[in-house]
PDB file of N, CA and C in Angstrom:
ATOM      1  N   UNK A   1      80.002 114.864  55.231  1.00  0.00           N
ATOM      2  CA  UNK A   1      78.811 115.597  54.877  1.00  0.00           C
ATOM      3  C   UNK A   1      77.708 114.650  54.398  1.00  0.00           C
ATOM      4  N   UNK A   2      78.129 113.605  53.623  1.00  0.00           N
ATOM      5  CA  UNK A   2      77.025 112.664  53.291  1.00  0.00           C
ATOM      6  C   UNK A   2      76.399 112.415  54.180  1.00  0.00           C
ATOM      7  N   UNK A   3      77.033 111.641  55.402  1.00  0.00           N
ATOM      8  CA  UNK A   3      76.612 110.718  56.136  1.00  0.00           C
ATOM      9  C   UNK A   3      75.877 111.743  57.039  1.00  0.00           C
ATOM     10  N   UNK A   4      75.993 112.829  56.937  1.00  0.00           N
ATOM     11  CA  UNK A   4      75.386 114.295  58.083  1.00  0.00           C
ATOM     12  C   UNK A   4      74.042 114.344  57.602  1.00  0.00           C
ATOM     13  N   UNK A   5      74.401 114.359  56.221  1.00  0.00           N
ATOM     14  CA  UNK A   5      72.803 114.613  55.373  1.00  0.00           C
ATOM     15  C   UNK A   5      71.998 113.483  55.188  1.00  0.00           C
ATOM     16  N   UNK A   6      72.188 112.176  55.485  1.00  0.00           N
ATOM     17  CA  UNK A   6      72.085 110.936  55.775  1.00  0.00           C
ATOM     18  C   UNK A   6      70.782 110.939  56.686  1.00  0.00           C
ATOM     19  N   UNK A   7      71.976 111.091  57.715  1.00  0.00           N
ATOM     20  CA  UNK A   7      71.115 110.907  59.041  1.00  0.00           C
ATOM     21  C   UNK A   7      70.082 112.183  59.287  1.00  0.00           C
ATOM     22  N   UNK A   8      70.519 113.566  59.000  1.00  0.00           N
ATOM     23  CA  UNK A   8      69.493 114.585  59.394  1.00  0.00           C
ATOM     24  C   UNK A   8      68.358 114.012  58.013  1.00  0.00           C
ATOM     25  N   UNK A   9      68.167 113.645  57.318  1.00  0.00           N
ATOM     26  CA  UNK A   9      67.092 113.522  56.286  1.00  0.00           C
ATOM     27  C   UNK A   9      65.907 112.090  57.003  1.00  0.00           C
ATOM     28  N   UNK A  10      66.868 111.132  57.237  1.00  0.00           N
ATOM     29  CA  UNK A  10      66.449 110.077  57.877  1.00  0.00           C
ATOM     30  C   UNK A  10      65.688 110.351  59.219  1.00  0.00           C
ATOM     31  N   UNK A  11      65.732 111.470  60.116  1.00  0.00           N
ATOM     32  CA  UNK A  11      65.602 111.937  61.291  1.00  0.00           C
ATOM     33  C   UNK A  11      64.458 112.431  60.826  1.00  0.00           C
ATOM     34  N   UNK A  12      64.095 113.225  59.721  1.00  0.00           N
ATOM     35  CA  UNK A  12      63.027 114.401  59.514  1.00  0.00           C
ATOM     36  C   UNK A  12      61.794 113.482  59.066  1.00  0.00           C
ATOM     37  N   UNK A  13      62.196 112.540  58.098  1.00  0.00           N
ATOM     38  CA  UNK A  13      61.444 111.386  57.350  1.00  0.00           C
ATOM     39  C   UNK A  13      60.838 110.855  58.611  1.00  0.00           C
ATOM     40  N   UNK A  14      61.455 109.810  59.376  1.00  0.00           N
ATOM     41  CA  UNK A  14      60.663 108.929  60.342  1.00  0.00           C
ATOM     42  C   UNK A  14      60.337 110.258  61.198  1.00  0.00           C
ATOM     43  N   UNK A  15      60.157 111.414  61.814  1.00  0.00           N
ATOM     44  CA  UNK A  15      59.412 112.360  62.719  1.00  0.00           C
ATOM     45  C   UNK A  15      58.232 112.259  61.889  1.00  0.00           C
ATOM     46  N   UNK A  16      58.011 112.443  60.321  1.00  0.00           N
ATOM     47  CA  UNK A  16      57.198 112.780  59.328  1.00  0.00           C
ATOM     48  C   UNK A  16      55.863 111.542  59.285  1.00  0.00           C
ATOM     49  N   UNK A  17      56.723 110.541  59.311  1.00  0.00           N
ATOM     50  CA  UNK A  17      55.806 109.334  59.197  1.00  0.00           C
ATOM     51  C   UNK A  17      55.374 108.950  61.113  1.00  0.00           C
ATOM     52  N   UNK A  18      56.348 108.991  61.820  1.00  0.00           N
ATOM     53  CA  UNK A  18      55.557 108.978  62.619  1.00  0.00           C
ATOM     54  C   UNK A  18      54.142 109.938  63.305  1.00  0.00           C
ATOM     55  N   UNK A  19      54.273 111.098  62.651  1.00  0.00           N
ATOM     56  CA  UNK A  19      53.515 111.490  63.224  1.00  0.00           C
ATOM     57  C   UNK A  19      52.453 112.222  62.168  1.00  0.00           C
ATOM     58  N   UNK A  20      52.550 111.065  60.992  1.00  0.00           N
ATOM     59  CA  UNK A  20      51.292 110.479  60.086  1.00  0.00           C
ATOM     60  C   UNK A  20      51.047 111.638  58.835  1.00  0.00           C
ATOM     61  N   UNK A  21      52.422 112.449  58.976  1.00  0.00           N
ATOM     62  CA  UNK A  21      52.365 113.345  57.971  1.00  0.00           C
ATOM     63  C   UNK A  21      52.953 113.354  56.594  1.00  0.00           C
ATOM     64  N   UNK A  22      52.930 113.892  55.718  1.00  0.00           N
ATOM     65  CA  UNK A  22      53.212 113.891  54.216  1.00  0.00           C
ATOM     66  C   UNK A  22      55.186 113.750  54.264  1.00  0.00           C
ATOM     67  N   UNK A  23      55.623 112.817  53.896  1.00  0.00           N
ATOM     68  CA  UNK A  23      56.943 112.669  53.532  1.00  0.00           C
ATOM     69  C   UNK A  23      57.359 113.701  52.742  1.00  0.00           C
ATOM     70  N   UNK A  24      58.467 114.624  52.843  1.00  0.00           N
ATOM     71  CA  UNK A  24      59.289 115.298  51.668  1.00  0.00           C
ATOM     72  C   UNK A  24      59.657 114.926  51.260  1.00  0.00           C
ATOM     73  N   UNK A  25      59.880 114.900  49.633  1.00  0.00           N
ATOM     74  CA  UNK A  25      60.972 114.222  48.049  1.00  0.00           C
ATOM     75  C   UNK A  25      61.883 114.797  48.668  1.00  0.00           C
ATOM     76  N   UNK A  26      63.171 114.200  48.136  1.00  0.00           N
ATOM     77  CA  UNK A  26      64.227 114.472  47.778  1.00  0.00           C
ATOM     78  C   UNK A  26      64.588 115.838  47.815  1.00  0.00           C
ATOM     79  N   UNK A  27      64.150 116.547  46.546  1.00  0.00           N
ATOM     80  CA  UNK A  27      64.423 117.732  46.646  1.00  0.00           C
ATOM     81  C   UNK A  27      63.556 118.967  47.676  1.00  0.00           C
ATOM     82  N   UNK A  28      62.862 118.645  48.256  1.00  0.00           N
ATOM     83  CA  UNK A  28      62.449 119.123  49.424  1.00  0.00           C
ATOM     84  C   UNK A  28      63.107 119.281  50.586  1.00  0.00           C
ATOM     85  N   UNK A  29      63.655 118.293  50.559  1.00  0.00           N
ATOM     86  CA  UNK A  29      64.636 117.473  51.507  1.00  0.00           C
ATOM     87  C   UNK A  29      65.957 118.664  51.427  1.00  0.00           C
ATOM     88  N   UNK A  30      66.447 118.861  50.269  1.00  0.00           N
ATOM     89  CA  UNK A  30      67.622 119.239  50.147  1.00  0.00           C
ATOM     90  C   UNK A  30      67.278 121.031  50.734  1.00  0.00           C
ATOM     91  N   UNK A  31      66.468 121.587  49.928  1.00  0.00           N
ATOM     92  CA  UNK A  31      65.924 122.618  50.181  1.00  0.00           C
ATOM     93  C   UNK A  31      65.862 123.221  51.452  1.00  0.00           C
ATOM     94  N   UNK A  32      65.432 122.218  52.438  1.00  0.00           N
ATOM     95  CA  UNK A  32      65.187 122.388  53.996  1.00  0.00           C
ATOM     96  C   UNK A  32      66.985 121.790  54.509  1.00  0.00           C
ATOM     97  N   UNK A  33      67.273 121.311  53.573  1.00  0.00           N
ATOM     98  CA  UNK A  33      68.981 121.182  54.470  1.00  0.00           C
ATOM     99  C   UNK A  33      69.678 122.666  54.140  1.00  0.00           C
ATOM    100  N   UNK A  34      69.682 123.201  52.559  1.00  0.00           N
ATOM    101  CA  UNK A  34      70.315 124.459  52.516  1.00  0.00           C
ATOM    102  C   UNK A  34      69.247 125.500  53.564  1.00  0.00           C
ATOM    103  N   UNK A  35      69.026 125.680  53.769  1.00  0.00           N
ATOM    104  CA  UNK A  35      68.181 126.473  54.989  1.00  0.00           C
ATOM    105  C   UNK A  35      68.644 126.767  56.070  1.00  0.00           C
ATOM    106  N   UNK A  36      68.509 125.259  56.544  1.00  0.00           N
ATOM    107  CA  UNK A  36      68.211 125.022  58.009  1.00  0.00           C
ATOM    108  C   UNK A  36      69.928 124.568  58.295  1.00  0.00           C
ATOM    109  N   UNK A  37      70.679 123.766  57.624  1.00  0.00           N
ATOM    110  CA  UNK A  37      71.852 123.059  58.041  1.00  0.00           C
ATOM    111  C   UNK A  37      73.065 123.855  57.824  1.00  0.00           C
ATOM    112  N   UNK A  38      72.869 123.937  56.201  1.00  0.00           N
ATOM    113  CA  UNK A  38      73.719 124.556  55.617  1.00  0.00           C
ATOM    114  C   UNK A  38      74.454 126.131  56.470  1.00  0.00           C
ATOM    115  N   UNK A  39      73.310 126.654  56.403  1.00  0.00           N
ATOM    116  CA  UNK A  39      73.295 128.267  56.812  1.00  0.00           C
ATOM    117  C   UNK A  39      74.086 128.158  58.241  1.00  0.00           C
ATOM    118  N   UNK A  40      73.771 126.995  59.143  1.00  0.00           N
ATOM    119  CA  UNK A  40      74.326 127.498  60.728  1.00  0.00           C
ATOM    120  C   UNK A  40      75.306 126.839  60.616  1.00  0.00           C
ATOM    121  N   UNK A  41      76.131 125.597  59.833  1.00  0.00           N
ATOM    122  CA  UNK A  41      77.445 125.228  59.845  1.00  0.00           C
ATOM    123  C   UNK A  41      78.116 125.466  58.306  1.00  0.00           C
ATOM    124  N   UNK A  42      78.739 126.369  58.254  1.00  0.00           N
ATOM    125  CA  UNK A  42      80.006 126.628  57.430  1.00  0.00           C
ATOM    126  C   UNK A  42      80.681 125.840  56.661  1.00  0.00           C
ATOM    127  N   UNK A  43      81.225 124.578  57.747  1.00  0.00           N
ATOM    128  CA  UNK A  43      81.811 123.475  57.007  1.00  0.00           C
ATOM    129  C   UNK A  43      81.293 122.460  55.801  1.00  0.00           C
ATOM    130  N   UNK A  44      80.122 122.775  55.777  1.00  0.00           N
ATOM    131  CA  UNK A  44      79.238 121.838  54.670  1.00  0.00           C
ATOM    132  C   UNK A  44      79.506 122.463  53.410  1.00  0.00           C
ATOM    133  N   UNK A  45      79.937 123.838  53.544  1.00  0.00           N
ATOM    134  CA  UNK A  45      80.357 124.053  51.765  1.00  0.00           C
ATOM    135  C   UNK A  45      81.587 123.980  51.359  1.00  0.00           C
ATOM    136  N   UNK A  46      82.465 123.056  52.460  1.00  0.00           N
ATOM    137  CA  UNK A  46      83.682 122.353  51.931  1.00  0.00           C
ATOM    138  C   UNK A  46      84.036 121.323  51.120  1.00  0.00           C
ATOM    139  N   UNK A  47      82.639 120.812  50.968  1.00  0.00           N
ATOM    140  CA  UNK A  47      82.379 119.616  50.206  1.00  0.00           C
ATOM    141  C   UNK A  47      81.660 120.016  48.968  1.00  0.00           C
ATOM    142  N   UNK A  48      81.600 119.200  47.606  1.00  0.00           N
ATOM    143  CA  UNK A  48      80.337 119.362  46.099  1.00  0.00           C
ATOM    144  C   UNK A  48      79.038 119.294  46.526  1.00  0.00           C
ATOM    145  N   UNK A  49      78.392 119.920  45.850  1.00  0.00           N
ATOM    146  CA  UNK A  49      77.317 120.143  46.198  1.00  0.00           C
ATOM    147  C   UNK A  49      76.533 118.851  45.755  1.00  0.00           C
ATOM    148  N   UNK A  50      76.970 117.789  44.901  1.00  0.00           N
ATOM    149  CA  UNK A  50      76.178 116.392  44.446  1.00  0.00           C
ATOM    150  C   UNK A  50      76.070 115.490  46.092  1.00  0.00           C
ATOM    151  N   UNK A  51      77.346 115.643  46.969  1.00  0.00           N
ATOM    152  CA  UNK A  51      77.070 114.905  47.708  1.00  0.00           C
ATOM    153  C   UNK A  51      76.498 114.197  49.023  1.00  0.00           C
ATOM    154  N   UNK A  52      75.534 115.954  49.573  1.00  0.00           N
ATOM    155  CA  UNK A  52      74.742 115.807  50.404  1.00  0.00           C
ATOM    156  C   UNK A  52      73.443 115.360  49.230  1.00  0.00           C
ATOM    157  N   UNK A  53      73.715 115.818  47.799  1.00  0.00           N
ATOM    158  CA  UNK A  53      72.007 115.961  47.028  1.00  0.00           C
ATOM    159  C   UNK A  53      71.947 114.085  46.772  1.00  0.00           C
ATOM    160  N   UNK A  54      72.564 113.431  46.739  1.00  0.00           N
ATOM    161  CA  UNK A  54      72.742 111.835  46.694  1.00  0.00           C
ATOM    162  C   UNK A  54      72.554 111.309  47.719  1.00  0.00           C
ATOM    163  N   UNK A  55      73.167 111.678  48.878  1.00  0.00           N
ATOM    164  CA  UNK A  55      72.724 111.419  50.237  1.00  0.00           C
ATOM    165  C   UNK A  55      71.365 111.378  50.383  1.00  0.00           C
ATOM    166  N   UNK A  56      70.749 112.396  49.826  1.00  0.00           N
ATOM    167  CA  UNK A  56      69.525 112.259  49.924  1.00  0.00           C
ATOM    168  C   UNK A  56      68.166 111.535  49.530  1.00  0.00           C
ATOM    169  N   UNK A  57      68.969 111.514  48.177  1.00  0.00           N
ATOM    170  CA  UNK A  57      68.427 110.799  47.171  1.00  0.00           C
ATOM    171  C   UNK A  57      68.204 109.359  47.687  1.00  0.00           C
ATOM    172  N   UNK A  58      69.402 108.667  48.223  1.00  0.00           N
ATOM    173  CA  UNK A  58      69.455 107.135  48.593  1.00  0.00           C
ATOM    174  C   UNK A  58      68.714 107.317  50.195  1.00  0.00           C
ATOM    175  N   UNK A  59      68.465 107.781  50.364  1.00  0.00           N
ATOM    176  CA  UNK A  59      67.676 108.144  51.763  1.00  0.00           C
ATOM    177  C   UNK A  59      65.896 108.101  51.382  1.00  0.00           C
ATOM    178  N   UNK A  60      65.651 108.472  50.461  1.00  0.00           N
ATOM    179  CA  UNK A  60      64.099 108.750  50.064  1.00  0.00           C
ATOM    180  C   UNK A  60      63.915 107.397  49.352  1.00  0.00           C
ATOM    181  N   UNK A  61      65.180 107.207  48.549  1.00  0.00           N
ATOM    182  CA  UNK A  61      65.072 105.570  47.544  1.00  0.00           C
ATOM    183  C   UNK A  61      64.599 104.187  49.091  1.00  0.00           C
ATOM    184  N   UNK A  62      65.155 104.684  49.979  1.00  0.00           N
ATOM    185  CA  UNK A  62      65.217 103.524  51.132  1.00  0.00           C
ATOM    186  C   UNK A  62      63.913 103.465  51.563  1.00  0.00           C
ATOM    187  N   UNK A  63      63.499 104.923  52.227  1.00  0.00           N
ATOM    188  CA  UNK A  63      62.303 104.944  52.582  1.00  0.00           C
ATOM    189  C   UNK A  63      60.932 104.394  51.426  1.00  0.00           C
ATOM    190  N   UNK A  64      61.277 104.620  49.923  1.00  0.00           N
ATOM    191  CA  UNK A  64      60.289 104.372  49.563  1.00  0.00           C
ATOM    192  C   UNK A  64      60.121 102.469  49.391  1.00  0.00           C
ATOM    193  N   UNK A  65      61.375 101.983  49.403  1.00  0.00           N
ATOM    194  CA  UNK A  65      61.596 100.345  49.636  1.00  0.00           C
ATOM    195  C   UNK A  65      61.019 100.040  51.010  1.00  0.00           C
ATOM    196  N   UNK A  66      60.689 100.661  52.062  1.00  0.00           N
ATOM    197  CA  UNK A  66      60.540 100.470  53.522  1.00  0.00           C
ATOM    198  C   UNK A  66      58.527 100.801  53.133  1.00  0.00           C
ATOM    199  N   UNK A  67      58.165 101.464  52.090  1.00  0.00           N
ATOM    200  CA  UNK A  67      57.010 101.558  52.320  1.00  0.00           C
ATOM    201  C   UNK A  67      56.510 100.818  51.491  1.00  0.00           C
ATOM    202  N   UNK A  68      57.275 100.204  50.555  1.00  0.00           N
ATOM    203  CA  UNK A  68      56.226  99.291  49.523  1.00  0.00           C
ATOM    204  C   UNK A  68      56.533  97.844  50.484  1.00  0.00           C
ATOM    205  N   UNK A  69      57.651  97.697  51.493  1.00  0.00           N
ATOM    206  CA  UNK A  69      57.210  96.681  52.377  1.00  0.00           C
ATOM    207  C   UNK A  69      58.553  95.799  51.661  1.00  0.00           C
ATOM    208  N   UNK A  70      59.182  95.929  50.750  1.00  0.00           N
ATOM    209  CA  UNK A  70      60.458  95.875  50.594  1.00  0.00           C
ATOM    210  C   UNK A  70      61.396  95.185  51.030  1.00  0.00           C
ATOM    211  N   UNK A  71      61.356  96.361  52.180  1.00  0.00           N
ATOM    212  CA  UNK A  71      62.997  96.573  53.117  1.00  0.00           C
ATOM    213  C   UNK A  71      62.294  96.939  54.425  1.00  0.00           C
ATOM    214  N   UNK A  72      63.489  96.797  55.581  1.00  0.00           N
ATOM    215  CA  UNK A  72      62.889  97.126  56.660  1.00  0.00           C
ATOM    216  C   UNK A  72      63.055  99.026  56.688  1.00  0.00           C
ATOM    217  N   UNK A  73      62.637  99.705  57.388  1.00  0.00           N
ATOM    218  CA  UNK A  73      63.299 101.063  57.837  1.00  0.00           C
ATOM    219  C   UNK A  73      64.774 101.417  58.090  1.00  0.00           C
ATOM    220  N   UNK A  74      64.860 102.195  57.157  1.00  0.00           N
ATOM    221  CA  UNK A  74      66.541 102.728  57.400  1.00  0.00           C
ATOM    222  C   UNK A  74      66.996 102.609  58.621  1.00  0.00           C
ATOM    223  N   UNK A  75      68.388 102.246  58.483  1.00  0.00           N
ATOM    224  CA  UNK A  75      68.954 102.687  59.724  1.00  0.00           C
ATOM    225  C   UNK A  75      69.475 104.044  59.385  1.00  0.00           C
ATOM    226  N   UNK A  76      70.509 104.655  60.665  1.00  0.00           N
ATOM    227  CA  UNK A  76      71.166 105.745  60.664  1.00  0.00           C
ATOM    228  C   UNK A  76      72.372 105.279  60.627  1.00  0.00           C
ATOM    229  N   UNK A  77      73.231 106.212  59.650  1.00  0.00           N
ATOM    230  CA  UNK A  77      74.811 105.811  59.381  1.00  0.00           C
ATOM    231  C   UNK A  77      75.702 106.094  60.532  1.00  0.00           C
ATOM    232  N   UNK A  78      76.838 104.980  60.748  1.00  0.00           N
ATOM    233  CA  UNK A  78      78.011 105.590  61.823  1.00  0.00           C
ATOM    234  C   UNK A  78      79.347 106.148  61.376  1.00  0.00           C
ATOM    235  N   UNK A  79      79.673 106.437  61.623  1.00  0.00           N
ATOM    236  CA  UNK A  79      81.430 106.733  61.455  1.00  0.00           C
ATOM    237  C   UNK A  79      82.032 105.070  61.374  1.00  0.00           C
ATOM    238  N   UNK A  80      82.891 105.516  59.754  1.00  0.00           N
ATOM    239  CA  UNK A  80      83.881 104.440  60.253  1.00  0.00           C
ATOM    240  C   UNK A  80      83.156 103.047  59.469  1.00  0.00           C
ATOM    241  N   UNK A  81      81.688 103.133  59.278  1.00  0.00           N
ATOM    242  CA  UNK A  81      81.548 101.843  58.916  1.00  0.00           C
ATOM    243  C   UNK A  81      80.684 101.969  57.272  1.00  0.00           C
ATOM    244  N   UNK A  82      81.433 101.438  56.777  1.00  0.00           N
ATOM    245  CA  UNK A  82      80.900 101.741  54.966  1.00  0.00           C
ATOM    246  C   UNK A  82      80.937 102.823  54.600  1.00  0.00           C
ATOM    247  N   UNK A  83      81.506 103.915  54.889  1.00  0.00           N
ATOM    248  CA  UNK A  83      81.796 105.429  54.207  1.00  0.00           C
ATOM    249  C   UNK A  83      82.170 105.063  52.955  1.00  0.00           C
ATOM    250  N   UNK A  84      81.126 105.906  52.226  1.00  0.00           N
ATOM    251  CA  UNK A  84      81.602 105.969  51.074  1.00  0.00           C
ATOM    252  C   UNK A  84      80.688 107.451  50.395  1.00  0.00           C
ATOM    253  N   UNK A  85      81.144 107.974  49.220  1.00  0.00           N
ATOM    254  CA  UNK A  85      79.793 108.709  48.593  1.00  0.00           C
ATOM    255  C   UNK A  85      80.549 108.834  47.290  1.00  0.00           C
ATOM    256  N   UNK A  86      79.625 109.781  46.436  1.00  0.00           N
ATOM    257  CA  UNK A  86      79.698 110.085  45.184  1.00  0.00           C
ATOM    258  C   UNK A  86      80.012 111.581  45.098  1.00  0.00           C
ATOM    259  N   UNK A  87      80.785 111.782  43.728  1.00  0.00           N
ATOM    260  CA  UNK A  87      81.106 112.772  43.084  1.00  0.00           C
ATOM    261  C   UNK A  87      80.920 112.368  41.271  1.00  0.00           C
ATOM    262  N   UNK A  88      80.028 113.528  41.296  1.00  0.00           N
ATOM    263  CA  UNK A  88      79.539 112.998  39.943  1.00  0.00           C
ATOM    264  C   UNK A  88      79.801 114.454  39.089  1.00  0.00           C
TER     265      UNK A  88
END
């Protein structure tokens, strides 16, 4: 689920900036995942609810390192390589 909320946040962000519009926080972010993600797959409330909201969190933390010039632009996460998340 992290890595789901990972990449769909990362996906919405760069559509956002590319096409020169206002970035969503974090909790915007999450808001439009219980909506839009949550609601049509089931399996996402098999997991705590901290660990798509962290996912996200380190997703907006990246982007904002990628805009002060930082860091380069996120990548997107794979299976299999650095899985990890939080339960807090």
């Amino acid at each position: 689920m992290a890595r789901h909320a990972y990449n769909w946040a990362n996906a919405i962000i760069q559509k956002c900036w590319d096409e020169k519009q206002k970035v969503p926080s974090a909790i915007d972010l999450h808001k439009r995942l219980v909506t839009e993600v949550k609601a049509a797959n089931q399996w996402c409330y098999e997991t705590n609810k901290n660990v798509p909201q962290k996912a996200l969190v380190n997703v907006r933390q990246a982007w904002a390192r990628c805009f002060k010039k930082v860091s380069q632009q996120p990548r997107f996460k794979k299976k299999g390589q650095r899985d990890s998340f939080y339960l807090v």
